[in-house]
C-alpha atoms as a PDB file:
ATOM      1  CA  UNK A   1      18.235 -12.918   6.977  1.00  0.00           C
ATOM      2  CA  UNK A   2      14.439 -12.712   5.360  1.00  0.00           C
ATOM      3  CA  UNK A   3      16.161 -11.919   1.958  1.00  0.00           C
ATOM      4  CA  UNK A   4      18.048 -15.498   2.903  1.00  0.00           C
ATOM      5  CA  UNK A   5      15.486 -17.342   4.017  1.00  0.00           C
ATOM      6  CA  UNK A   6      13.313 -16.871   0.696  1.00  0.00           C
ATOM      7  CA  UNK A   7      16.270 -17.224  -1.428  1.00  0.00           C
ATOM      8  CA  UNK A   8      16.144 -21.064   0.033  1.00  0.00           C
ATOM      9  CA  UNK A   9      13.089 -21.298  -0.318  1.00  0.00           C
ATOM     10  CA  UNK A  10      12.580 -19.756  -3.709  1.00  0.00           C
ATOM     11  CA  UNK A  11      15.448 -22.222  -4.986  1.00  0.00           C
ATOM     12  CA  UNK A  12      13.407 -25.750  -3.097  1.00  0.00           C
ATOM     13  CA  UNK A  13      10.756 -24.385  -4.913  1.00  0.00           C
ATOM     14  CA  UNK A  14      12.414 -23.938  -8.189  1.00  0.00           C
ATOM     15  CA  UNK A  15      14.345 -27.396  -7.657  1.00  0.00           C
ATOM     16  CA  UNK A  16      11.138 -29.349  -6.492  1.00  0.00           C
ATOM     17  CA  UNK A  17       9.342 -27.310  -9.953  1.00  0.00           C
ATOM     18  CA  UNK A  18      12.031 -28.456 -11.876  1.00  0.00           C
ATOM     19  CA  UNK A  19      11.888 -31.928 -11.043  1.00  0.00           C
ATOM     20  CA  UNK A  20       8.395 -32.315 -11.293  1.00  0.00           C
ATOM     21  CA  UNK A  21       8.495 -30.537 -15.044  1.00  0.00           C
ATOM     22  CA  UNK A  22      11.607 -33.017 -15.846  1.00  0.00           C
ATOM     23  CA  UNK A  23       9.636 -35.918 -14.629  1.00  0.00           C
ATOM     24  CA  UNK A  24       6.350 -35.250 -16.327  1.00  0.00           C
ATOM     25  CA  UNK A  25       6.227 -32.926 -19.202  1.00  0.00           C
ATOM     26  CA  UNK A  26       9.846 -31.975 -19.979  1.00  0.00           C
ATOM     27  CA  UNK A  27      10.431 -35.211 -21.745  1.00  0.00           C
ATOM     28  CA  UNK A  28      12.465 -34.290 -25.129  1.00  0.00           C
ATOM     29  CA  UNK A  29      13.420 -31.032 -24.280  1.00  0.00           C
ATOM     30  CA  UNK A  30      17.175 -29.817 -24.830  1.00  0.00           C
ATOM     31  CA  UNK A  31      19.265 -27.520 -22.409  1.00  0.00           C
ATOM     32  CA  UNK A  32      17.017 -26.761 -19.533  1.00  0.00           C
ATOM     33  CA  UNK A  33      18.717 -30.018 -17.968  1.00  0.00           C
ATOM     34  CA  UNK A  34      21.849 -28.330 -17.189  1.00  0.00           C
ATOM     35  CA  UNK A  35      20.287 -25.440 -15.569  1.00  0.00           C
ATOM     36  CA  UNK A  36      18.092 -27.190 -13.261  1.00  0.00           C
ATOM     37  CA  UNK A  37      21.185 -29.639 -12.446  1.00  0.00           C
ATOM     38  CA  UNK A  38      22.931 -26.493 -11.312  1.00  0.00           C
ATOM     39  CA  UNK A  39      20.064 -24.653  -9.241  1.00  0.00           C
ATOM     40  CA  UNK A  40      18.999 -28.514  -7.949  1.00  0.00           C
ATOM     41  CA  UNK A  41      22.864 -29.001  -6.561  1.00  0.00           C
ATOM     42  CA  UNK A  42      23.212 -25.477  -5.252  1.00  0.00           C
ATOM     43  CA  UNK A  43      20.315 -26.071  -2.598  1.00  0.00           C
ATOM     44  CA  UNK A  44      21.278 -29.245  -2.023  1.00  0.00           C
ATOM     45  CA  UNK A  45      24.626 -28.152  -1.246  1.00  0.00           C
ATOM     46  CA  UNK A  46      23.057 -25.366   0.551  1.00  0.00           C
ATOM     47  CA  UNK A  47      21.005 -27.664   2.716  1.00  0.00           C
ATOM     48  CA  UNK A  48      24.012 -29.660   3.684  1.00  0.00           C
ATOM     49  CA  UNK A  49      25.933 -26.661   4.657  1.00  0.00           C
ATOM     50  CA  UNK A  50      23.062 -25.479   6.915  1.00  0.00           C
ATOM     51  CA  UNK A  51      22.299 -28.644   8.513  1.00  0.00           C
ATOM     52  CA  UNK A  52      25.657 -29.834   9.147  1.00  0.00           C
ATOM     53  CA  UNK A  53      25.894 -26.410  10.941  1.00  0.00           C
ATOM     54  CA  UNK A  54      22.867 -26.810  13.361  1.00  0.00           C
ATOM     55  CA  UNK A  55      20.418 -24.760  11.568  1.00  0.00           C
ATOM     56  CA  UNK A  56      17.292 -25.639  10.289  1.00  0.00           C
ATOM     57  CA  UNK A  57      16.939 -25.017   6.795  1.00  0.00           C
ATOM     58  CA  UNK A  58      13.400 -23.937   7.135  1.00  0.00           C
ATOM     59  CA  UNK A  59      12.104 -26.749   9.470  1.00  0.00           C
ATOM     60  CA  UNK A  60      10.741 -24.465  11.620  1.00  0.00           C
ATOM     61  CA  UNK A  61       9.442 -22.108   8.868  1.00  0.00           C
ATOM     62  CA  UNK A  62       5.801 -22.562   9.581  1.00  0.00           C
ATOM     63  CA  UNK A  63       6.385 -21.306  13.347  1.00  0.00           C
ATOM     64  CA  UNK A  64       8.516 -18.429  12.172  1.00  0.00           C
ATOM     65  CA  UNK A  65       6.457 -17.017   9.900  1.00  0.00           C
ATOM     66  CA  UNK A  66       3.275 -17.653  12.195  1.00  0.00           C
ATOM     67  CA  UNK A  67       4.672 -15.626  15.472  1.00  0.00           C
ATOM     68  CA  UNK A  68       6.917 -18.624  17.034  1.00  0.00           C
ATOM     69  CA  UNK A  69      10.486 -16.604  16.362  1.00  0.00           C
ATOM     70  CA  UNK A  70      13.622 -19.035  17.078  1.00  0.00           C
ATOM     71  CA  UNK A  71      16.052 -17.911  19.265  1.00  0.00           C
ATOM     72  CA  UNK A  72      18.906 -17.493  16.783  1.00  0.00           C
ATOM     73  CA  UNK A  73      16.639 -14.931  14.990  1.00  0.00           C
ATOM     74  CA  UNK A  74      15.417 -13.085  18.170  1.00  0.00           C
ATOM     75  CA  UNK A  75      19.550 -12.851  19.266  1.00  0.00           C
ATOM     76  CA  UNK A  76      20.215 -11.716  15.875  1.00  0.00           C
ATOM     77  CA  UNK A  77      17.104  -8.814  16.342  1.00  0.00           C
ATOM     78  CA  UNK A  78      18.028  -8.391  19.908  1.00  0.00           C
ATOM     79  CA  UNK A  79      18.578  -3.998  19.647  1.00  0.00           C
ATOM     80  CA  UNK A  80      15.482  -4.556  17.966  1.00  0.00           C
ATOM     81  CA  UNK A  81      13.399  -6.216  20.148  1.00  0.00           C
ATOM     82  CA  UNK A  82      15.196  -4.160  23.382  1.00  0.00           C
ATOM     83  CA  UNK A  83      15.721  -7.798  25.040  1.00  0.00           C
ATOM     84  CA  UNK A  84      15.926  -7.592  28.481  1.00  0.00           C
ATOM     85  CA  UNK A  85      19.543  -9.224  30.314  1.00  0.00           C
ATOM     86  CA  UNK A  86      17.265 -12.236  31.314  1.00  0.00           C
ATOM     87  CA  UNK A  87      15.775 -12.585  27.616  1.00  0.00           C
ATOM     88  CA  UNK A  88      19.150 -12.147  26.208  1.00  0.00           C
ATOM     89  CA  UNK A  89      20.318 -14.988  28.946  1.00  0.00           C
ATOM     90  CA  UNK A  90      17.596 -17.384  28.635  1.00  0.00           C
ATOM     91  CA  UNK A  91      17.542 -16.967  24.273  1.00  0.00           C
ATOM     92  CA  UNK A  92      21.034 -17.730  24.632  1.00  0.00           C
ATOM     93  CA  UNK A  93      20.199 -21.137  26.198  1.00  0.00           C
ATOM     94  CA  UNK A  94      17.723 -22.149  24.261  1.00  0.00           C
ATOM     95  CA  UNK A  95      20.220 -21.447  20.883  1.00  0.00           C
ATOM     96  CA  UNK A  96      22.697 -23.647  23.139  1.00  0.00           C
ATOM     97  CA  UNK A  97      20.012 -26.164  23.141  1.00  0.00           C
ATOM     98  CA  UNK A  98      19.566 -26.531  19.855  1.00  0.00           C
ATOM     99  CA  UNK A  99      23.308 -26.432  18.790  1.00  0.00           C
ATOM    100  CA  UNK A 100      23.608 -29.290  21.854  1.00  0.00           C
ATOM    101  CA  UNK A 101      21.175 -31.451  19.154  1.00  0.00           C
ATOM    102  CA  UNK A 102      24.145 -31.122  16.207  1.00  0.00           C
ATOM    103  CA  UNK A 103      24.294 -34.941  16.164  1.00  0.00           C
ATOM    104  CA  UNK A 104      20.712 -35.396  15.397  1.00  0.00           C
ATOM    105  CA  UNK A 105      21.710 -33.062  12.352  1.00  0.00           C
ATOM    106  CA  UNK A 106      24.821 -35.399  11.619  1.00  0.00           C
ATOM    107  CA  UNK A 107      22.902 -38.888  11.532  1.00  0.00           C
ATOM    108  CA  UNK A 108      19.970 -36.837   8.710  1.00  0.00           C
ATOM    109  CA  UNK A 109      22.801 -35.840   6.854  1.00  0.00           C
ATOM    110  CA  UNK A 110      24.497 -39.283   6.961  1.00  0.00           C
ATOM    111  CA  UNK A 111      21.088 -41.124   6.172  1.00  0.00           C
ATOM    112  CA  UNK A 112      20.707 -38.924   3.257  1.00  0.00           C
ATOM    113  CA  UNK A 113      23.985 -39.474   2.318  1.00  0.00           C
ATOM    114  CA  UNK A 114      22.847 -43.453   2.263  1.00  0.00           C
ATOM    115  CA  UNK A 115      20.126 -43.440   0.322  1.00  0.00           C
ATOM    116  CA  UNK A 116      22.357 -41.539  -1.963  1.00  0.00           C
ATOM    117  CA  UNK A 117      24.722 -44.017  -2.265  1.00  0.00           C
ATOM    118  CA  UNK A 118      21.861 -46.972  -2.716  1.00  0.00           C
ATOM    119  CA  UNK A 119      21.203 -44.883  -6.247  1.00  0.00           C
ATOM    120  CA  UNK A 120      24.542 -43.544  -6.989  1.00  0.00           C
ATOM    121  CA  UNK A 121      26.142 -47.505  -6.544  1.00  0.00           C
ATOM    122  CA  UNK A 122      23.490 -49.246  -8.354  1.00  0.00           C
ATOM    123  CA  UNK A 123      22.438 -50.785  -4.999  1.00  0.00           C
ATOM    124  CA  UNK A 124      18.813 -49.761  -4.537  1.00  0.00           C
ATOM    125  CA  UNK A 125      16.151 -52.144  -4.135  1.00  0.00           C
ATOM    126  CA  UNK A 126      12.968 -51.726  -3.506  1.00  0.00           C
ATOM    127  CA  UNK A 127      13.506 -52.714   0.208  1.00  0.00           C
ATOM    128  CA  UNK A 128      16.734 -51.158   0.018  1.00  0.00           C
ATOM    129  CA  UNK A 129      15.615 -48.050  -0.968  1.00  0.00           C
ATOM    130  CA  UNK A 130      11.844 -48.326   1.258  1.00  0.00           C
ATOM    131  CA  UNK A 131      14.298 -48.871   4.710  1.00  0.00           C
ATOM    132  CA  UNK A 132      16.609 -45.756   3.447  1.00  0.00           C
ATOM    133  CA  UNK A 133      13.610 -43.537   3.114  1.00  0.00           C
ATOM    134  CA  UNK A 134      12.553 -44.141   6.691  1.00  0.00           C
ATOM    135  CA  UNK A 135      15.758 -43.755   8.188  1.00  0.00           C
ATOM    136  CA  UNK A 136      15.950 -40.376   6.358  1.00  0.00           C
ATOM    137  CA  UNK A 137      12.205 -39.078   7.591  1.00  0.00           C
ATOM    138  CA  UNK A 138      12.909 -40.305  11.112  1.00  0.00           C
ATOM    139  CA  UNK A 139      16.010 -38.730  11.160  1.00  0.00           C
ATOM    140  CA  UNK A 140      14.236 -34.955   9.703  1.00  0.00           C
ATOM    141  CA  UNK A 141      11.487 -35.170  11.992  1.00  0.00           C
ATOM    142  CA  UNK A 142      14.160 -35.208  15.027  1.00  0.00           C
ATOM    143  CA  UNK A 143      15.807 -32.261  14.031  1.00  0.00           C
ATOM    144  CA  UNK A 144      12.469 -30.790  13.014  1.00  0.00           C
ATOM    145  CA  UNK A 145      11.382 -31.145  16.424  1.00  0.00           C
ATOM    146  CA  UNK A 146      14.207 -29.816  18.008  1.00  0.00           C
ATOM    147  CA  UNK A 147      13.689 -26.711  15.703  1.00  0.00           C
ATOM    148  CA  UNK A 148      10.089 -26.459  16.027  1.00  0.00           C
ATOM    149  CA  UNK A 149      10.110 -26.943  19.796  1.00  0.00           C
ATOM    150  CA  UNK A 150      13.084 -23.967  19.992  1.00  0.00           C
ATOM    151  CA  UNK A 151      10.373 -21.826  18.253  1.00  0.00           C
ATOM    152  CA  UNK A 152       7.421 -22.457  20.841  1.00  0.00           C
ATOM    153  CA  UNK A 153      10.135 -21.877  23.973  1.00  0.00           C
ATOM    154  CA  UNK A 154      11.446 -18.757  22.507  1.00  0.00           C
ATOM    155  CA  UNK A 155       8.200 -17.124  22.060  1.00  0.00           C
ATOM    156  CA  UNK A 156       7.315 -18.016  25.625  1.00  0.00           C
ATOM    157  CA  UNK A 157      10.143 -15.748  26.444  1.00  0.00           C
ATOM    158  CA  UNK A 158       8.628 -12.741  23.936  1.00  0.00           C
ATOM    159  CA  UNK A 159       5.716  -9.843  25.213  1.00  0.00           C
ATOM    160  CA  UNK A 160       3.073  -9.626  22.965  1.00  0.00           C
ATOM    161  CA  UNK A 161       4.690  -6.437  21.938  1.00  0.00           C
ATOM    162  CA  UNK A 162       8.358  -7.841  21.054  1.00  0.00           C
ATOM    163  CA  UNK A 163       6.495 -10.875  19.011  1.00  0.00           C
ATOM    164  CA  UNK A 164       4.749  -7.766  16.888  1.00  0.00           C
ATOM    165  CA  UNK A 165       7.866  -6.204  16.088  1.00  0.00           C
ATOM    166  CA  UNK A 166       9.921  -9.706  15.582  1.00  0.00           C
ATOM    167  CA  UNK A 167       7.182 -10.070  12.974  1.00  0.00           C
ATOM    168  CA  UNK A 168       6.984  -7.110  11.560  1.00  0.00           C
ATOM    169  CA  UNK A 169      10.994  -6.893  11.383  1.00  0.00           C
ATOM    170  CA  UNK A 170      11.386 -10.156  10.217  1.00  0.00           C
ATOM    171  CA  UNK A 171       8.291 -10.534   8.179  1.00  0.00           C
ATOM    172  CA  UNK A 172       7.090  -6.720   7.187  1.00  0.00           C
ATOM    173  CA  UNK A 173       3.433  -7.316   8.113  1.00  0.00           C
ATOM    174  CA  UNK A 174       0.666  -7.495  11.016  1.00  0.00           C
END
């Protein structure tokens, strides 16, 4: 799961690199196009597939990584962490939660697919394109939330102890 979760972000990072290098300095240059075409469609193809399927695609990384586990992570680490029945019970809910918020997920991938289309059909404006944007960032901040908000519940649920070794499992320090 950590080897996955900084393979995703490794490859935004390589995409957003990529674009920025294409957009200001990689003028002129031959054959590098193709490869960050294919690493830039990969993780957004990747992002799609994660969304569409409830999870965050590292929306809530900044409470993972910072001792706010979510409870898909703390199920998956559950032997780990020696949850107890209620823990188990209540993580359970709180992944239920989230997966209940699956819409929200639907209408950011639908908006992105919009603003898409406003490029990709010669359509886009400059109020066009100014209204898309907004509908997309509305529409990430709600599943953020829901994400973010999973994070803070499920390490309500935690001892101090079982947030160490979450962290240490899932992050190898502290």
């Amino acid at each position: 799961m950590r080897r996955m979760t900084s393979s995703l972000v490794f490859a935004a990072a390589v995409a957003a690199g990529g674009t920025v290098s294409a957009q200001h300095g990689g003028h002129g240059q031959q054959g590098g196009g193709q490869a960050h075409h294919l690493v830039a469609q990969r993780c957004l193809e990747e992002f799609k597939t994660v969304v569409a399927e409830g999870r965050g695609f590292g929306m809530a990384f900044a409470a993972d990584q910072n001792g706010y586990p979510g409870p898909m992570h703390v199920l998956e680490l559950k032997e780990v962490l020696k949850l107890t029945p209620e823990q188990e019970a209540r993580a359970r809910e709180l992944h239920a939660a989230v997966r209940a918020e699956l819409p929200k997920s639907q209408r950011l991938l639908d908006a992105e697919h919009r603003l898409e289309r406003l490029f990709a059909d010669r359509a886009a404006t400059d109020e066009r394109v100014r209204a898309a944007a907004v509908d997309v960032e509305q529409a990430r901040t709600a599943v953020r939330l829901v994400h973010l908000l999973a994070h803070v519940r499920t390490r309500e649920l935690l001892s101090e102890e079982q947030r160490r070794v979450y962290h240490q499992t899932r992050w190898g320090a502290r």
